[in-house]
Protein backbone atom coordinates (compact mmCIF):
# COMPACT_ATOMS: atom_id res chain seq x y z
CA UNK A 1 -53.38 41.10 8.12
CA UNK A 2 -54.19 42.67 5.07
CA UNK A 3 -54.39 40.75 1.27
CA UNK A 4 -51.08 41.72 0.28
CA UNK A 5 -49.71 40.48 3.49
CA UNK A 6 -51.58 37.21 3.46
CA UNK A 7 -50.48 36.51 -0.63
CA UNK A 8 -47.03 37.02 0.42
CA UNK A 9 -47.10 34.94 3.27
CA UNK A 10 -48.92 32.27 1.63
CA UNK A 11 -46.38 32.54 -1.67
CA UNK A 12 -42.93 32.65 0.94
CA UNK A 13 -44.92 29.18 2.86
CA UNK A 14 -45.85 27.49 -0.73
CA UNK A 15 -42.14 27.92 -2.66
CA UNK A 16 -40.52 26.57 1.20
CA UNK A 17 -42.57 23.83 1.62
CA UNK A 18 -39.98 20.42 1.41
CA UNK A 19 -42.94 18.71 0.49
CA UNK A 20 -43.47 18.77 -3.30
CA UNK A 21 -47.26 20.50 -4.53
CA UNK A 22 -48.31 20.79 -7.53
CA UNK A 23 -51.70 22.95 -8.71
CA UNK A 24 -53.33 22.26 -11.69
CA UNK A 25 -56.43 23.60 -13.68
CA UNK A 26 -59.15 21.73 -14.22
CA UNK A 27 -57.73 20.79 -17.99
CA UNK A 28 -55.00 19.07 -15.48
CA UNK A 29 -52.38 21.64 -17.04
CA UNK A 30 -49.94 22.85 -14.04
CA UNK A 31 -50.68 26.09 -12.99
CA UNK A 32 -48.24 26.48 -10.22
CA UNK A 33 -45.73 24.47 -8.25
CA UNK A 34 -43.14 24.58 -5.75
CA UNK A 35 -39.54 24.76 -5.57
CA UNK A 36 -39.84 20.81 -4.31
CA UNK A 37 -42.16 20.04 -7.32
CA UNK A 38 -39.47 21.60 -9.63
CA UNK A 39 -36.30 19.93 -7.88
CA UNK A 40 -38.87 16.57 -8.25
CA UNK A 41 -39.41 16.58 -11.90
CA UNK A 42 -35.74 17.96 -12.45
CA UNK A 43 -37.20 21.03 -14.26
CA UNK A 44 -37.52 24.31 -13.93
CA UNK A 45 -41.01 26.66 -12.71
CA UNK A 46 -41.42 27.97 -16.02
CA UNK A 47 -40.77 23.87 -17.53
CA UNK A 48 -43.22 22.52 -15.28
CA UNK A 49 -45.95 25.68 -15.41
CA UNK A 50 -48.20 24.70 -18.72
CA UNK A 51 -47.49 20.84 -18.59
CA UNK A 52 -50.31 18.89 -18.71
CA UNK A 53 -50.37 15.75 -16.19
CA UNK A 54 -50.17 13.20 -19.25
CA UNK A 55 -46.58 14.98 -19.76
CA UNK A 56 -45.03 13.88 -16.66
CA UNK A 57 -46.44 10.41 -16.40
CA UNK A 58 -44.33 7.43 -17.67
CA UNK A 59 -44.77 5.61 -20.67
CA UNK A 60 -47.02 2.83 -20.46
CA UNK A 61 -49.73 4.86 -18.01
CA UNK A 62 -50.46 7.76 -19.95
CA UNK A 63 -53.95 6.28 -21.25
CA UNK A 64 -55.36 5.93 -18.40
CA UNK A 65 -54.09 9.55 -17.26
CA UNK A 66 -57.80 11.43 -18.49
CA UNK A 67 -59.91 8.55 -16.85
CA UNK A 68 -58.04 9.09 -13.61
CA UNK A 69 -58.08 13.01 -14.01
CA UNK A 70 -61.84 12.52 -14.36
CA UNK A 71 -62.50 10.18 -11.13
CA UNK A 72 -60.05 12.56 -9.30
CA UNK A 73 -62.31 15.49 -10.05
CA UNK A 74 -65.67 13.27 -9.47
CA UNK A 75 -64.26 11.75 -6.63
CA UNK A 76 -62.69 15.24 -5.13
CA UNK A 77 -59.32 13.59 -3.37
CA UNK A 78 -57.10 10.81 -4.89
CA UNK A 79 -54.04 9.00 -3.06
CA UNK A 80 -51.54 6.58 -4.04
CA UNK A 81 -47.87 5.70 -5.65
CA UNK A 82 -47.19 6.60 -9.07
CA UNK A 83 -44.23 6.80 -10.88
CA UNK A 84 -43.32 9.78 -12.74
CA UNK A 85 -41.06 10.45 -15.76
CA UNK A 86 -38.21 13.35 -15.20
CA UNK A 87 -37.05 13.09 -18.48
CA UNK A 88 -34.42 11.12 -20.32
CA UNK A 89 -36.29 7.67 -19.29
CA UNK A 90 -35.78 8.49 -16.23
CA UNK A 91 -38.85 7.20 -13.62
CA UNK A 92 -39.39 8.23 -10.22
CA UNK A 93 -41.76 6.56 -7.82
CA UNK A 94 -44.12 9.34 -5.82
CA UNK A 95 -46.58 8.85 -2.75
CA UNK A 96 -49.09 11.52 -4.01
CA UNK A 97 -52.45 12.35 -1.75
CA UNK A 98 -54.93 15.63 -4.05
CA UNK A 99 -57.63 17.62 -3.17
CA UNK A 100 -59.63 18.90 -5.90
CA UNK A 101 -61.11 22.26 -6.16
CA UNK A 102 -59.45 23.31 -2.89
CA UNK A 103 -60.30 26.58 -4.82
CA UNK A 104 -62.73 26.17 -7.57
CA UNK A 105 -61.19 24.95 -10.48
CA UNK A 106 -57.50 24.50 -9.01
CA UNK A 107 -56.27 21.06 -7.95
CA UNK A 108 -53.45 20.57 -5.46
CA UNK A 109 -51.49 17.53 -5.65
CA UNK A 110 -48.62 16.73 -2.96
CA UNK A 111 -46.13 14.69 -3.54
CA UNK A 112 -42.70 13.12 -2.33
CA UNK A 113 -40.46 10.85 -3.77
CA UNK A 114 -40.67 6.84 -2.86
CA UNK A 115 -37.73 4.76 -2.92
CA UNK A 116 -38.20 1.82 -4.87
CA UNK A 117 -37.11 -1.09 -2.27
CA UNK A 118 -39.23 0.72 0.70
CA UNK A 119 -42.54 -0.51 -1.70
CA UNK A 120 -42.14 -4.24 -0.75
CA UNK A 121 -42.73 -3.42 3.12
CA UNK A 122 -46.17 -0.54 2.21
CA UNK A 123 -49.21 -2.50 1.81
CA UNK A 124 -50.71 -0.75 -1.54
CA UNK A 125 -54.03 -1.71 -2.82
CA UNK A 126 -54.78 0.03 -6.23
CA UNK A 127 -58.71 0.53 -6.71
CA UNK A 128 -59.98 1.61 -9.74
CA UNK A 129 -61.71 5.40 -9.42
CA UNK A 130 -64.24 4.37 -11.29
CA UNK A 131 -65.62 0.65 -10.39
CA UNK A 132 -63.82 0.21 -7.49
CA UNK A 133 -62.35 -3.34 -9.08
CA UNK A 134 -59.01 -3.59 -7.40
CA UNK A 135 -55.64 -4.75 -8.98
CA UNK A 136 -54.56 -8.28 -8.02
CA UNK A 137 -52.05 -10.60 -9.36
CA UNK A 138 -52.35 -8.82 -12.68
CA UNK A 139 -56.18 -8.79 -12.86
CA UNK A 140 -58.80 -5.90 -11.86
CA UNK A 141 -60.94 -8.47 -9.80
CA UNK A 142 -64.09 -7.13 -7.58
CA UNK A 143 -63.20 -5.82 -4.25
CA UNK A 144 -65.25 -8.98 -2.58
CA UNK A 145 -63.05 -11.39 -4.84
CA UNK A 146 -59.98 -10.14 -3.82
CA UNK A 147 -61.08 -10.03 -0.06
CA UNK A 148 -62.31 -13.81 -0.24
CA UNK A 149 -59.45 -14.86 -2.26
CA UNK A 150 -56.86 -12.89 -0.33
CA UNK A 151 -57.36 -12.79 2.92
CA UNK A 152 -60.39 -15.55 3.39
CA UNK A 153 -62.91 -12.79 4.14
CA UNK A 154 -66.39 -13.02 2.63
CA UNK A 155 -68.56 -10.09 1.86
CA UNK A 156 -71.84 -8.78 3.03
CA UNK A 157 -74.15 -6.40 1.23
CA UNK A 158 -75.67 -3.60 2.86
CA UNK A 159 -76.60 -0.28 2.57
CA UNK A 160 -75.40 2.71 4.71
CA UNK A 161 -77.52 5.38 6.12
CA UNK A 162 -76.49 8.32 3.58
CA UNK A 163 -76.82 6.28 0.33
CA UNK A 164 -80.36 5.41 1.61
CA UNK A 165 -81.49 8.60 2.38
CA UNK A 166 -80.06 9.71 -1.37
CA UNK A 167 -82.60 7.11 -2.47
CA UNK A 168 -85.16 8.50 -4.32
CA UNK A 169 -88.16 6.42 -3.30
CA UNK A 170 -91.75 7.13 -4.18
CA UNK A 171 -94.16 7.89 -1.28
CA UNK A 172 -95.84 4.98 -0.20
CA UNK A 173 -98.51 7.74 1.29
CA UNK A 174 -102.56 6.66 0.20
């Protein structure tokens, strides 16, 4: 199959996809996104095309929108629920799972809509991309407080294999 071909195949899969995706440059402005994204945000291609992410976010998150953006692209994949604003004060809740730099310097995030009452039965933990602190009961505690707390579990230390061979040890060699 030649390029042509293979754009236009990949284009007609993209804008058909029921799932909504949404690609964004590494400035998180959109870049691209699919007729599910659009019908999603209630906006047009050419609305959502130049938003940056902070634009779409409700209210009360948006500070924490660059921090995020920054783990995500550390981090390379995010996942979670987060509610969205459509306009008008209007919110809707979204299970999103990204992939960063699926080509370098484009970010794909999927997305579908989350009905509010179907949240009380999904366990959620939120983690914080950057100190892994988790959100309970209106806190960021440490991941071993909420386990002990929680669920009665107490935490070990270790280390795993790769983070010990990224050591950088001196040689112990005479």
């Amino acid at each position: 199959m030649d390029a042509s071909r293979s754009l236009q195949l990949f284009r007609a899969l993209f804008d058909h996809l029921e799932v909504a995706v949404l690609v964004a440059d590494d400035h998180a402005v959109y870049r691209d996104a699919n007729a599910a994204a659009c019908r999603l945000l209630r906006r047009s291609r050419d609305e959502v095309v130049g938003l940056h992410l902070s634009e779409i976010v409700v209210e009360g998150t948006r500070d924490a929108v660059d921090v995020q953006w920054r783990g995500f692209l550390r981090d390379g994949a995010q996942s979670g629920i987060f509610p969205l604003s459509v306009g008008a004060g209007v919110q809707v809740m979204t299970r999103f799972v990204a992939r960063a730099n699926v080509i370098p310097g484009l970010h794909c995030s999927f997305l579908s809509e989350v009905e509010p009452e179907t949240l009380n039965d999904t366990a959620l933990l939120t983690v914080c991309a950057w100190t892994n602190r988790v959100r309970w009961n209106d806190r960021w505690v440490s991941l071993g407080e909420y386990l002990l707390k929680a669920h009665g579990i107490t935490v070990s230390h270790g280390i795993c294999p790769d983070a010990f061979a990224a050591l950088d040890l001196p040689d112990e060699s005479p």
